[in-house]
Structure formats: structure tokens, C-alpha cells
N, C-alpha and C. Protein backbone atom coordinates (compact mmCIF):
# COMPACT_ATOMS: atom_id res chain seq x y z
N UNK A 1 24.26 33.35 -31.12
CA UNK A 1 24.51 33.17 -29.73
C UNK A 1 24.53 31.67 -29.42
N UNK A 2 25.98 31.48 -28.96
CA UNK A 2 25.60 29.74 -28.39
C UNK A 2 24.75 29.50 -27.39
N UNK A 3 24.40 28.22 -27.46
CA UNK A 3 23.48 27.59 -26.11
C UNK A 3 24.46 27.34 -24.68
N UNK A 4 23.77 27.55 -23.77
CA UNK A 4 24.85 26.89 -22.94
C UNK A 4 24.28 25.53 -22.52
N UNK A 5 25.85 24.52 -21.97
CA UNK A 5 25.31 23.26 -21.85
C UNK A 5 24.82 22.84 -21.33
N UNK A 6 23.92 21.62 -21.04
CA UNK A 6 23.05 21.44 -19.63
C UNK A 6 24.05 20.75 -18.64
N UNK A 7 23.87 21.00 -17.76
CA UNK A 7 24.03 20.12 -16.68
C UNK A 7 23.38 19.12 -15.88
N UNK A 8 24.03 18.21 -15.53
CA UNK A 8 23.46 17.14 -14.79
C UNK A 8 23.09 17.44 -13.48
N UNK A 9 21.89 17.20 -13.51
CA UNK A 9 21.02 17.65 -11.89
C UNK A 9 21.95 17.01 -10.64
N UNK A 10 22.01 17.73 -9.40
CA UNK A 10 22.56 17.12 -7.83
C UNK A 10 22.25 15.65 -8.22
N UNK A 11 20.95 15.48 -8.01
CA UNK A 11 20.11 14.08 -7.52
C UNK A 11 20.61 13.01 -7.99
N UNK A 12 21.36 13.26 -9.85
CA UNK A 12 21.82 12.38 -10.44
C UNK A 12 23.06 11.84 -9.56
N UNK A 13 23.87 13.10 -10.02
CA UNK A 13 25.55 12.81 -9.26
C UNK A 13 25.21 11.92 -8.11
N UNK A 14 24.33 12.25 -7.14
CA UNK A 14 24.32 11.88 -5.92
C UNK A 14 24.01 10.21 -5.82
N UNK A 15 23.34 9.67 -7.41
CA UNK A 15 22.76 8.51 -7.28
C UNK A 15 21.65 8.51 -6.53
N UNK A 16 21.19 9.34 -6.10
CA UNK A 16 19.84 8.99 -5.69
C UNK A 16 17.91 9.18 -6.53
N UNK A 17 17.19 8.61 -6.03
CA UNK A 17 16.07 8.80 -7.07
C UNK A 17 15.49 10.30 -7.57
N UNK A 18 15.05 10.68 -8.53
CA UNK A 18 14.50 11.79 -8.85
C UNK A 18 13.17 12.08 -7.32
N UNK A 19 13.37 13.55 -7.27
CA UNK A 19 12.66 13.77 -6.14
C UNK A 19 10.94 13.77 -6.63
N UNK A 20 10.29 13.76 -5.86
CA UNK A 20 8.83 13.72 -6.25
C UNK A 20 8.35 14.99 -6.15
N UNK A 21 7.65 15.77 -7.48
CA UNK A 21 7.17 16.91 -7.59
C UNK A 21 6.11 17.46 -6.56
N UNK A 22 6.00 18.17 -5.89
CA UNK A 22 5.01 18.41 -5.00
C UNK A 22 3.65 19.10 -5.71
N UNK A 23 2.37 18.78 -5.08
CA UNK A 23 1.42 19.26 -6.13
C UNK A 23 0.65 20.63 -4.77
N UNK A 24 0.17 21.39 -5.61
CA UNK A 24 -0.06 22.66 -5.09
C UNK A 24 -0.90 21.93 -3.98
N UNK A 25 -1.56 23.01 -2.94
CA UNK A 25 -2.87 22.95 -1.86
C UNK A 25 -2.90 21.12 -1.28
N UNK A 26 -3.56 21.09 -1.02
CA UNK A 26 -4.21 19.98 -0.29
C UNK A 26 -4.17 18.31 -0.92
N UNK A 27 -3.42 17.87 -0.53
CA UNK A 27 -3.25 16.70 -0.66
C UNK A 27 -3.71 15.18 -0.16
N UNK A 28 -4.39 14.30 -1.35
CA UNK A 28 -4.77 13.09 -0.37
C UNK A 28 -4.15 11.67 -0.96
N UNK A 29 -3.98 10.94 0.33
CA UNK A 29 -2.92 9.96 -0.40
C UNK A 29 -3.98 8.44 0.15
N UNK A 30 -3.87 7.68 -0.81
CA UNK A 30 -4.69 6.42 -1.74
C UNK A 30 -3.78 5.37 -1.08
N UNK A 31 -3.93 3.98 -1.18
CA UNK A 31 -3.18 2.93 -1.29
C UNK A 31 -4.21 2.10 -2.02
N UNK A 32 -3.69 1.45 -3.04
CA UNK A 32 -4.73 0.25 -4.26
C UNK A 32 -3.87 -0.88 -3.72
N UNK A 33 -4.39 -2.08 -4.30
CA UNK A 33 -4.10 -3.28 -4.60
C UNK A 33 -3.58 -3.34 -6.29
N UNK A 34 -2.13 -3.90 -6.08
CA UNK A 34 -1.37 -3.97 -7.14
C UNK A 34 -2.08 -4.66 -8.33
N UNK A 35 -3.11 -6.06 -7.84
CA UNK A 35 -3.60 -6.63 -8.03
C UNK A 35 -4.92 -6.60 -9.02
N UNK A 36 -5.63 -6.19 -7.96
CA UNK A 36 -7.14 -5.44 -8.68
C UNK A 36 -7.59 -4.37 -8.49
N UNK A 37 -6.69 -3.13 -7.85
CA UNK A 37 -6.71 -1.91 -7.55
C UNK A 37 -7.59 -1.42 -6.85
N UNK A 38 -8.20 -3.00 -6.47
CA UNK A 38 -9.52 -2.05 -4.80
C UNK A 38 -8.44 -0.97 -4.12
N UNK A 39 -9.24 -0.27 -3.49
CA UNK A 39 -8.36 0.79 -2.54
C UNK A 39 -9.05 0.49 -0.72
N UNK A 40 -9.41 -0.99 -0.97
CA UNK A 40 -9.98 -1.84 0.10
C UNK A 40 -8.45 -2.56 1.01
N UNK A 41 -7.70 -2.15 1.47
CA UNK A 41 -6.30 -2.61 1.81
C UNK A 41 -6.20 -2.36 3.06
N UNK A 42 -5.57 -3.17 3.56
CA UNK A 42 -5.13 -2.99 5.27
C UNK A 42 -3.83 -3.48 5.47
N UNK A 43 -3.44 -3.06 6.84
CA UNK A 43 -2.18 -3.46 7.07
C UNK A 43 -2.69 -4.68 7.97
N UNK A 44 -1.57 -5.73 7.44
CA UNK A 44 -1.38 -7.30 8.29
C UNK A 44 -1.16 -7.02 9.82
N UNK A 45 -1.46 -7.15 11.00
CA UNK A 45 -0.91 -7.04 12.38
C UNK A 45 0.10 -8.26 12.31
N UNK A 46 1.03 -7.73 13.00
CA UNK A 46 2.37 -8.70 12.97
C UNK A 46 3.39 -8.77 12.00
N UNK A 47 2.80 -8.58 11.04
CA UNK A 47 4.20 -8.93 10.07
C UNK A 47 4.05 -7.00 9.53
N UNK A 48 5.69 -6.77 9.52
CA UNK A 48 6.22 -5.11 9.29
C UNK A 48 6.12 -5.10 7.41
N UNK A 49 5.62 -4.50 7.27
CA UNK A 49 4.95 -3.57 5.76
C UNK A 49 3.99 -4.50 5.13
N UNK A 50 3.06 -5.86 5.68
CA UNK A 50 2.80 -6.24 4.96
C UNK A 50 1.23 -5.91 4.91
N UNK A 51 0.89 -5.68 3.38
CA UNK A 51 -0.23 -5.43 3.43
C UNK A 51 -1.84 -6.66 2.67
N UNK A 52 -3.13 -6.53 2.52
CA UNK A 52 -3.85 -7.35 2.67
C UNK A 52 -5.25 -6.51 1.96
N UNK A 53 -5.47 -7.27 0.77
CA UNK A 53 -6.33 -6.77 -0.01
C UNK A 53 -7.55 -7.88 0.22
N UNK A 54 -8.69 -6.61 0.53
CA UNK A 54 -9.97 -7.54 1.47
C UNK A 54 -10.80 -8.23 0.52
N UNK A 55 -10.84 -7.39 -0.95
CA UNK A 55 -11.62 -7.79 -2.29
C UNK A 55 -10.86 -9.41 -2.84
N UNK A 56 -9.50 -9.26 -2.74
CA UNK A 56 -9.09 -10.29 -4.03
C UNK A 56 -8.40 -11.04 -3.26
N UNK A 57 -8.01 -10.94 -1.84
CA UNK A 57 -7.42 -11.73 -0.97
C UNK A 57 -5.33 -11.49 -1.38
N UNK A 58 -5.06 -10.44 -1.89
CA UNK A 58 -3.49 -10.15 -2.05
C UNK A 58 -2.88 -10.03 -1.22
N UNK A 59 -2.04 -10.32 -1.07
CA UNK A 59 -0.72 -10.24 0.45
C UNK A 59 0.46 -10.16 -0.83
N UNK A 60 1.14 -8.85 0.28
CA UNK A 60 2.29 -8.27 -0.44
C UNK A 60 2.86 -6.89 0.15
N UNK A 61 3.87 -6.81 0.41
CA UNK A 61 4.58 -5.53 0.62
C UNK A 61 4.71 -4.10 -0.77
N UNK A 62 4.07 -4.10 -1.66
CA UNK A 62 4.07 -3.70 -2.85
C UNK A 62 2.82 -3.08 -3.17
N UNK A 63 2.22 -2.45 -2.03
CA UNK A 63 0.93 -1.74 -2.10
C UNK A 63 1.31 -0.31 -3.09
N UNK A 64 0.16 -0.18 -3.75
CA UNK A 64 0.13 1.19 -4.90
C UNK A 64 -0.11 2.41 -4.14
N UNK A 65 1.26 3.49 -4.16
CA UNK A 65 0.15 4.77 -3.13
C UNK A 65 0.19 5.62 -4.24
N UNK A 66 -1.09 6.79 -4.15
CA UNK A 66 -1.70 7.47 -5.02
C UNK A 66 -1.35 8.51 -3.67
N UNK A 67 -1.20 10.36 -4.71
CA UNK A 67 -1.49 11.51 -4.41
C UNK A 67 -2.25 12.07 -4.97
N UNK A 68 -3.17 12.89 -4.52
CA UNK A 68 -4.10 13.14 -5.26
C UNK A 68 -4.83 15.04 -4.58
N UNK A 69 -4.99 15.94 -5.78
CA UNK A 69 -5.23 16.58 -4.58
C UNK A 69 -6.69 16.88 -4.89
N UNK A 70 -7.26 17.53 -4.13
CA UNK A 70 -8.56 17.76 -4.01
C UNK A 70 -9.63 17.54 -4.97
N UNK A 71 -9.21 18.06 -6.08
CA UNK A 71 -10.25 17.77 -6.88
C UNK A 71 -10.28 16.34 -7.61
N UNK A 72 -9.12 15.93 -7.90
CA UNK A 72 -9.08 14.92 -8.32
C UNK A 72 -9.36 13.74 -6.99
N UNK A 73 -9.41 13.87 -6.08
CA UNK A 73 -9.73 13.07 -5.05
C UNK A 73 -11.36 12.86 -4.63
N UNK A 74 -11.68 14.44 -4.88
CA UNK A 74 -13.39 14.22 -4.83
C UNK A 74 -14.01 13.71 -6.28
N UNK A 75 -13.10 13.90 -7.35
CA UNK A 75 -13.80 12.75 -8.69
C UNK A 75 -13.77 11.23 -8.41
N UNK A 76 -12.83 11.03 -7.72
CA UNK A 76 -12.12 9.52 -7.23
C UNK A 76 -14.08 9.20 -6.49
N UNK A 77 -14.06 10.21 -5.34
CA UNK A 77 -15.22 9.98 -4.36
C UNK A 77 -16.40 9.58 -5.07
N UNK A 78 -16.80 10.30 -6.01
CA UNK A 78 -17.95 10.29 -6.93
C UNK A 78 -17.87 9.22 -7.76
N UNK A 79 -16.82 8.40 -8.98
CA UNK A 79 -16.84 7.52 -9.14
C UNK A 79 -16.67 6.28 -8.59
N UNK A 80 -16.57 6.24 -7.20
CA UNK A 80 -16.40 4.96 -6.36
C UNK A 80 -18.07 5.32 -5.84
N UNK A 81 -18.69 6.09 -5.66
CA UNK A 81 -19.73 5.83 -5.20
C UNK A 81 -20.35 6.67 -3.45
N UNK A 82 -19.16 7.22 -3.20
CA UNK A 82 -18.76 7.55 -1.88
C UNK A 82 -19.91 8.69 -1.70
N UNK A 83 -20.45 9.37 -0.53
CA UNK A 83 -21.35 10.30 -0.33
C UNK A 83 -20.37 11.14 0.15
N UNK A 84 -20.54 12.26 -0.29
CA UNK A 84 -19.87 13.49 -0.29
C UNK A 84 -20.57 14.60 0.47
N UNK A 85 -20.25 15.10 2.01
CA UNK A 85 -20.65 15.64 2.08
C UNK A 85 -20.27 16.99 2.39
């Protein structure tokens, strides 16, 4: 029996980026420092996307965002130190 051939996904043809997999239940989303990956970050007032890492002093539009879902978000909690309640 032959194989049949693959085809090239929409997203490709379309040129646009591969879509982002969705992860089951409950979701929590992170922003790090590209830098030194505190997750200590704020947004700049005044200037549009720029962001401001409070640990290492980074300025940059190029903040890291993390998804994460539940469980892996409450391991995140526990190794940063966070009280869980």
C-alpha cells in the first residue's frame, strides 16, 4: 500500500508563523528579563512596549513571556520562594 503525500500546512502557504499550541485547563502567563530572567519586570510609563527589569536595571522591548499551566506554575511558586496559599 502506498503512503500518501504530506501536505503543506495553511499557515505555511499563508506565510504566516506556526500557531501556538494551546495547553489544556488553566493557564498562567510569566514575563522574565531576557537578561537575568528575574520575573521582577515592569512596564516603562511613557514609552509604548517598553519594558524595565528592577533586579539588573534592563530596558528593552524584548521581554520573555512564559505559559505555564497550573502545575507547573505552582512549582515555579515553590522554587522562587512564594507562599502558597
Amino acid at each position: 500500500m502506498p503512503k500518501e503525500k504530506l501536505s503543506t500546512p495553511a499557515w505555511i502557504l499563508e506565510g504566516k508563523e506556526k500557531p501556538k499550541s494551546k495547553k489544556n485547563g488553566k493557564t498562567f502567563k510569566i514575563r522574565e528579563c531576557p537578561k537575568c530572567r528575574s520575573d521582577d519586570v515592569t512596564v516603562v510609563i511613557g514609552q509604548i512596549g517598553m519594558w524595565e527589569c528592577k533586579k539588573c536595571g534592563w530596558k528593552g522591548v524584548d521581554v520573555v513571556e512564559k505559559e505555564l499551566t497550573e502545575d507547573e506554575f505552582m512549582k515555579y511558586l515553590d522554587e522562587k520562594g512564594e507562599e502558597v496559599a
